[in-house]
PDB file of N, CA and C in Angstrom:
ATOM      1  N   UNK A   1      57.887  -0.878 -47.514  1.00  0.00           N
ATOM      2  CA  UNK A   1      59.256  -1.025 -47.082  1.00  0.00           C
ATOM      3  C   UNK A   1      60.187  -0.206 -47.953  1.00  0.00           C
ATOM      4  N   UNK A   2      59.489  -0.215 -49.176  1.00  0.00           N
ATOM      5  CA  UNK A   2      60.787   0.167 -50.118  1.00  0.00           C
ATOM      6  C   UNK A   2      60.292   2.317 -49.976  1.00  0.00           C
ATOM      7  N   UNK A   3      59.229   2.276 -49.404  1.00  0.00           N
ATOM      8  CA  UNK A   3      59.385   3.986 -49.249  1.00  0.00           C
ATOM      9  C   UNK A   3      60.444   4.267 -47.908  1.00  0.00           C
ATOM     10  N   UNK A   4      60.437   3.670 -46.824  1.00  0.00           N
ATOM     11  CA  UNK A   4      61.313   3.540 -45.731  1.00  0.00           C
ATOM     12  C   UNK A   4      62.800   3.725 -45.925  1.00  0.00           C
ATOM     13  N   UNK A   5      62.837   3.465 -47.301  1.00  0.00           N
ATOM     14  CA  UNK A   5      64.899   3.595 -47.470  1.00  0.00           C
ATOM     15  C   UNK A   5      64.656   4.559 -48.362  1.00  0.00           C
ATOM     16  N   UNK A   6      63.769   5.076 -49.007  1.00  0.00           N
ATOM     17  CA  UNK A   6      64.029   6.344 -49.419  1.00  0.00           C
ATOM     18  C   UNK A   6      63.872   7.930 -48.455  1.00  0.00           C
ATOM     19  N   UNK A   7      63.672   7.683 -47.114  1.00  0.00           N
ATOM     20  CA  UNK A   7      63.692   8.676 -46.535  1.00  0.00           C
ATOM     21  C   UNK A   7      65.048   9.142 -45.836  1.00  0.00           C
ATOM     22  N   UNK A   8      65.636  10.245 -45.591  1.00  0.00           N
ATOM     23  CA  UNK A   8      66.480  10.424 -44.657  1.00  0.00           C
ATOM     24  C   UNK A   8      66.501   9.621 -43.488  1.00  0.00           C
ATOM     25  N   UNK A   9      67.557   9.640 -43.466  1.00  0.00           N
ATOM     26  CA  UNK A   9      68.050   8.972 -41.663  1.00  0.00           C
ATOM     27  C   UNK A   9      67.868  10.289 -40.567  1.00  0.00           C
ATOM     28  N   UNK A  10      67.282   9.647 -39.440  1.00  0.00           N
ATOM     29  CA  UNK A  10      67.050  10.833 -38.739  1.00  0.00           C
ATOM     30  C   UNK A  10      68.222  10.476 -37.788  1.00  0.00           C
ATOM     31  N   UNK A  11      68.603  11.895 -36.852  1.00  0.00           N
ATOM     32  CA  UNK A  11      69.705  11.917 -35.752  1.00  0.00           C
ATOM     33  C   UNK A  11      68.983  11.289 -34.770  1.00  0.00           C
ATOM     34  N   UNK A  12      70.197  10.597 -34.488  1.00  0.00           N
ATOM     35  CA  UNK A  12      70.281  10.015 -33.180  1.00  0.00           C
ATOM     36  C   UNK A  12      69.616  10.724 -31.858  1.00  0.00           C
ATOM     37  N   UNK A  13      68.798  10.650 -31.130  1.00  0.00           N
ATOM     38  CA  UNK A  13      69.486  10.758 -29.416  1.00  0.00           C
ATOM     39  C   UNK A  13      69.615  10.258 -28.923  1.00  0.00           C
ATOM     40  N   UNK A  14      70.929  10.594 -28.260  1.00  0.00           N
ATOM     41  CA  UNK A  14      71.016  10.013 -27.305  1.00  0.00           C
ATOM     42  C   UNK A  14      70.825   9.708 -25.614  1.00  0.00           C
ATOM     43  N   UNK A  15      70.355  11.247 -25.428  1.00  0.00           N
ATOM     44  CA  UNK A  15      69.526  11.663 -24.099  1.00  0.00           C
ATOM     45  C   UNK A  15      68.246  11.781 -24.209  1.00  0.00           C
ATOM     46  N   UNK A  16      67.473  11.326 -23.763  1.00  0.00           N
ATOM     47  CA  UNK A  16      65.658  11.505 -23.774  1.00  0.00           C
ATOM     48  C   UNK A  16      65.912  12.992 -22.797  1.00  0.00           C
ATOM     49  N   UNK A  17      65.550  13.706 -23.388  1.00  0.00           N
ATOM     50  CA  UNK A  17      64.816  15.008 -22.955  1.00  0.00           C
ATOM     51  C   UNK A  17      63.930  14.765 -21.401  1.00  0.00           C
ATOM     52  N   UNK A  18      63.763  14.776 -20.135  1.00  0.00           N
ATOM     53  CA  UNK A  18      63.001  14.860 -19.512  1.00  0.00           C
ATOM     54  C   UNK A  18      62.502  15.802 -19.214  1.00  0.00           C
ATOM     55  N   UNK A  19      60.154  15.695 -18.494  1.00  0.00           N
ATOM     56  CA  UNK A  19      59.737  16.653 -18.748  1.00  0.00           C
ATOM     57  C   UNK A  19      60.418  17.743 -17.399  1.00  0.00           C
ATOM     58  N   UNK A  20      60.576  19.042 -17.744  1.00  0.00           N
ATOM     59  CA  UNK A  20      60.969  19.727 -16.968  1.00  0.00           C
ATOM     60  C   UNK A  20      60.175  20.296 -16.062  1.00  0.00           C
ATOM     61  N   UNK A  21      58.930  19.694 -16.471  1.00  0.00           N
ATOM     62  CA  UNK A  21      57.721  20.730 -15.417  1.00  0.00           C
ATOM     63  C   UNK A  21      57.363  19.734 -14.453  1.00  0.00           C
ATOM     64  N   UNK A  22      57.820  18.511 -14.129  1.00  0.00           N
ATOM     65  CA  UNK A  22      57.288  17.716 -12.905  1.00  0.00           C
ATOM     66  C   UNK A  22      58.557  18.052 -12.395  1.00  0.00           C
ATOM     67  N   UNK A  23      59.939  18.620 -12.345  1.00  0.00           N
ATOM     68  CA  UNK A  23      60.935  18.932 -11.636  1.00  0.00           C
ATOM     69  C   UNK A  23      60.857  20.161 -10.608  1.00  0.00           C
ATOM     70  N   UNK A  24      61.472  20.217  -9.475  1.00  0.00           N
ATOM     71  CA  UNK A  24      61.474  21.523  -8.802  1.00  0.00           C
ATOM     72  C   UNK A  24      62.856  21.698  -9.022  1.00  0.00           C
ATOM     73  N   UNK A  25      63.355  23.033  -8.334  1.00  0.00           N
ATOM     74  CA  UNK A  25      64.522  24.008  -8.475  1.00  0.00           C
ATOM     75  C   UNK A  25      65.545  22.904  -8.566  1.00  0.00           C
ATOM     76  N   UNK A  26      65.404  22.740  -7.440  1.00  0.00           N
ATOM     77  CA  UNK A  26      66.789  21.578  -6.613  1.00  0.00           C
ATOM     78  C   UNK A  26      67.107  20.252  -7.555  1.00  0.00           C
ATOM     79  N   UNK A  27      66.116  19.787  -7.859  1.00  0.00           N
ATOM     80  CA  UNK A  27      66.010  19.232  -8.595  1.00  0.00           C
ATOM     81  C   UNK A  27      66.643  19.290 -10.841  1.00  0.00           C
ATOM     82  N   UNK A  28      66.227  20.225 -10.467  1.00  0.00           N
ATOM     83  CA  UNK A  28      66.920  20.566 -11.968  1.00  0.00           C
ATOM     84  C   UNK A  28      68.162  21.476 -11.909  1.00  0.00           C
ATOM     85  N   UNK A  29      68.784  21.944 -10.832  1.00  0.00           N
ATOM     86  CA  UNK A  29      70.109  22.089 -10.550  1.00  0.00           C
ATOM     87  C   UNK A  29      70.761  20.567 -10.411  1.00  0.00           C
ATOM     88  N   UNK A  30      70.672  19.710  -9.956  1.00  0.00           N
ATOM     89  CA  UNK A  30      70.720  18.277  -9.771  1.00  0.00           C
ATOM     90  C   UNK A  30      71.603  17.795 -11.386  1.00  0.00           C
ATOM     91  N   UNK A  31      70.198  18.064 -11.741  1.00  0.00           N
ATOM     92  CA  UNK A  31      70.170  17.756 -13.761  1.00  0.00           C
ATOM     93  C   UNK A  31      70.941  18.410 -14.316  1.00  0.00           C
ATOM     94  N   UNK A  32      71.260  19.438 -14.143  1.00  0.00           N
ATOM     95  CA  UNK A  32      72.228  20.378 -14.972  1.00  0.00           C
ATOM     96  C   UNK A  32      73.927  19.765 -14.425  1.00  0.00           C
ATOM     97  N   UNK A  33      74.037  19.460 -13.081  1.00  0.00           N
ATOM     98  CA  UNK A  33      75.122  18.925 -12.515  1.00  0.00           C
ATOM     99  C   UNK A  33      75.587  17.407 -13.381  1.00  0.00           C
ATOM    100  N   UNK A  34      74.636  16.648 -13.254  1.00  0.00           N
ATOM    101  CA  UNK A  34      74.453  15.245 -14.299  1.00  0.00           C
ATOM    102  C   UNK A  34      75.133  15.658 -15.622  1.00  0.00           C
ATOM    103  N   UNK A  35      74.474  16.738 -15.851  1.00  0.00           N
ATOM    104  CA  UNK A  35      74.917  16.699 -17.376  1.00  0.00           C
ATOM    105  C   UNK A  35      75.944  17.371 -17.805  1.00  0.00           C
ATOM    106  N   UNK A  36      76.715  18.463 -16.601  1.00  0.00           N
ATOM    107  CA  UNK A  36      77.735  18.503 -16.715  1.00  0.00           C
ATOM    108  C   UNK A  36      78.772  17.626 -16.463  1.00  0.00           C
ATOM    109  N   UNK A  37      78.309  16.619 -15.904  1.00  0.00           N
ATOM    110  CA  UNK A  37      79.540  15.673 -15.356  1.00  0.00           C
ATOM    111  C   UNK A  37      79.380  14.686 -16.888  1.00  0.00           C
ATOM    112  N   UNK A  38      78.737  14.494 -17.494  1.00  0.00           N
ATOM    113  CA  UNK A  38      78.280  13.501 -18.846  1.00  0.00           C
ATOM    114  C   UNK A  38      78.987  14.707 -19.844  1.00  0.00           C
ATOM    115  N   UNK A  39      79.215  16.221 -19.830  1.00  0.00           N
ATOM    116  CA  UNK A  39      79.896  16.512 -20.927  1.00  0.00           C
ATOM    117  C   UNK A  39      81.537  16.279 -20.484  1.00  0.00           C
ATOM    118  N   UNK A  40      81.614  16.466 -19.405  1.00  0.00           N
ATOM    119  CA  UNK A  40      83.187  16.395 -18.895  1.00  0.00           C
ATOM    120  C   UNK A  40      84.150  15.258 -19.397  1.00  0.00           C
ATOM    121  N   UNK A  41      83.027  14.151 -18.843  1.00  0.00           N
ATOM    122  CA  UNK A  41      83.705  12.624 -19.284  1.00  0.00           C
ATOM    123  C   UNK A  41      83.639  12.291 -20.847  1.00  0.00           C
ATOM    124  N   UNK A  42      82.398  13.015 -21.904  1.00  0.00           N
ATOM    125  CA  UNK A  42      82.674  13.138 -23.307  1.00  0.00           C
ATOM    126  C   UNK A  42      83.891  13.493 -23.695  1.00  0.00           C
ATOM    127  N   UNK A  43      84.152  14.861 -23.028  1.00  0.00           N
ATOM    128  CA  UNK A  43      85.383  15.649 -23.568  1.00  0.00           C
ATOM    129  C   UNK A  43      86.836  15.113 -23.011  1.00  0.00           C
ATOM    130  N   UNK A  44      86.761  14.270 -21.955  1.00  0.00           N
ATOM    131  CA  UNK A  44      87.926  13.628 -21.750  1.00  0.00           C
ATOM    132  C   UNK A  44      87.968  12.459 -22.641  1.00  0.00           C
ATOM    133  N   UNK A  45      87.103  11.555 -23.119  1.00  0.00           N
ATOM    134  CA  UNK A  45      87.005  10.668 -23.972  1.00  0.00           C
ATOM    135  C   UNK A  45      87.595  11.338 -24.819  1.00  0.00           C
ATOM    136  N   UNK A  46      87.493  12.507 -25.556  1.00  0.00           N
ATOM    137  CA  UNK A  46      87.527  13.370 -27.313  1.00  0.00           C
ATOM    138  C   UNK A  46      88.974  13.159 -26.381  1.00  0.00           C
ATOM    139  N   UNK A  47      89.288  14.352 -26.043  1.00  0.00           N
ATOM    140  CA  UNK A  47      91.207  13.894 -25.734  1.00  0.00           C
ATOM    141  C   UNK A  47      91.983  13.259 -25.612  1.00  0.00           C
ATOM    142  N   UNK A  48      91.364  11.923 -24.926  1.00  0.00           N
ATOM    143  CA  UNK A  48      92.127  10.837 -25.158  1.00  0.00           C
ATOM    144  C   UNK A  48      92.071  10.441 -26.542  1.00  0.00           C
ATOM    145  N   UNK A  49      91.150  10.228 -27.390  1.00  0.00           N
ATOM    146  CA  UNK A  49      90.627   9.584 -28.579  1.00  0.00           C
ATOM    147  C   UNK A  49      92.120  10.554 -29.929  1.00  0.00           C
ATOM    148  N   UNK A  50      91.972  11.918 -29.044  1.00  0.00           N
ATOM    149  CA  UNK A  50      92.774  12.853 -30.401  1.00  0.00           C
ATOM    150  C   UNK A  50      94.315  12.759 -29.926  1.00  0.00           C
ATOM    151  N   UNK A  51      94.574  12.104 -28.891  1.00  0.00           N
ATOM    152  CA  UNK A  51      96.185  12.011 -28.479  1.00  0.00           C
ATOM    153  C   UNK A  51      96.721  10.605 -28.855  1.00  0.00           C
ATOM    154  N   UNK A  52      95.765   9.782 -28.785  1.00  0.00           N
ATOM    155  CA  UNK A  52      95.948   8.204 -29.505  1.00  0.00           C
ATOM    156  C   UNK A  52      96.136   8.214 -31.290  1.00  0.00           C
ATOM    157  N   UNK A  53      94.945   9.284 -31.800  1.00  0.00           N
ATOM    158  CA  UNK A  53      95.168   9.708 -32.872  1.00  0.00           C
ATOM    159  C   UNK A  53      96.512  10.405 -33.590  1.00  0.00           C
ATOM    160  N   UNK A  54      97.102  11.330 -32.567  1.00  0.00           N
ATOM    161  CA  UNK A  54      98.335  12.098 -33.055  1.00  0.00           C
ATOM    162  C   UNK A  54      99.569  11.002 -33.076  1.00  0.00           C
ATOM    163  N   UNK A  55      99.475  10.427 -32.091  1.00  0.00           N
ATOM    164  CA  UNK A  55     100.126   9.584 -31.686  1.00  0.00           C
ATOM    165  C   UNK A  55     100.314   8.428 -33.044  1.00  0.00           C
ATOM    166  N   UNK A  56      98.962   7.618 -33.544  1.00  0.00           N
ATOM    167  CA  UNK A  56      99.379   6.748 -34.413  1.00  0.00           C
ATOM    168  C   UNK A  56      99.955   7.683 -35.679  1.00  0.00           C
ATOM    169  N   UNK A  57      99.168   9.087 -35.839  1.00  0.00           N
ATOM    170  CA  UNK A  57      99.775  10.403 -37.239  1.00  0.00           C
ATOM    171  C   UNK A  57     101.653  10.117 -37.071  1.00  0.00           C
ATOM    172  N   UNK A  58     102.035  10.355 -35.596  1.00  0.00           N
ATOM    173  CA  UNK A  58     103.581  10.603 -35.589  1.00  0.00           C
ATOM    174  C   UNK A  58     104.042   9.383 -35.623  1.00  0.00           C
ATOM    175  N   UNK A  59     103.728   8.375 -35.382  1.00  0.00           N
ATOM    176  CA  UNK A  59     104.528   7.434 -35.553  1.00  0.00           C
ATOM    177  C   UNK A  59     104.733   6.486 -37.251  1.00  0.00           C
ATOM    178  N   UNK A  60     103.129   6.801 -38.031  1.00  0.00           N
ATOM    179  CA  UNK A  60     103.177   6.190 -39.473  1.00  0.00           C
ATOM    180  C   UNK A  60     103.552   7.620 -40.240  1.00  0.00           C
ATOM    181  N   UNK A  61     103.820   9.103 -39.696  1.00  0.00           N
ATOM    182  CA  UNK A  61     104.237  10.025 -40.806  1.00  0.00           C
ATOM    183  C   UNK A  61     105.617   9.394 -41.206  1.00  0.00           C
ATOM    184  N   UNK A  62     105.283   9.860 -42.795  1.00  0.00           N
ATOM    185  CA  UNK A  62     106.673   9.355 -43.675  1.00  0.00           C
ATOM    186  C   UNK A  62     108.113  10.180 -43.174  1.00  0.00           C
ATOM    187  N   UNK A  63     108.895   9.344 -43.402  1.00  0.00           N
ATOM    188  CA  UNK A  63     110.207  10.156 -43.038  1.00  0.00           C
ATOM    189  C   UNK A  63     111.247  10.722 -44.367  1.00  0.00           C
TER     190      UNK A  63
END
């Protein structure tokens, strides 16, 4: 146990990789669509997250 906390922490994933060779064309155009729609809604999350952020910056900056 005690070698277990001396190792690095490994990264996260959070997407399992699927195998790409039981996929056809259509199919992994499909996947690429998925995962553009999963970065879209990330990056609207990040914008909202950094306008809530500016937002609490302007309202506690000192005057």
């Amino acid at each position: 146990m005690a070698q277990d906390e001396d190792l690095p922490l490994r990264k996260r994933h959070r997407l399992e990789p699927l195998p790409l060779d039981s996929l056809g064309v259509e199919e992994l155009h499909e996947y690429i669509q998925e995962l553009r729609n999963e970065i879209a809604r990330v990056e609207a999350d990040i914008t909202r997250k950094q306008s809530h952020r500016s937002a609490a910056d302007a309202f506690f900056k000192p005057r």
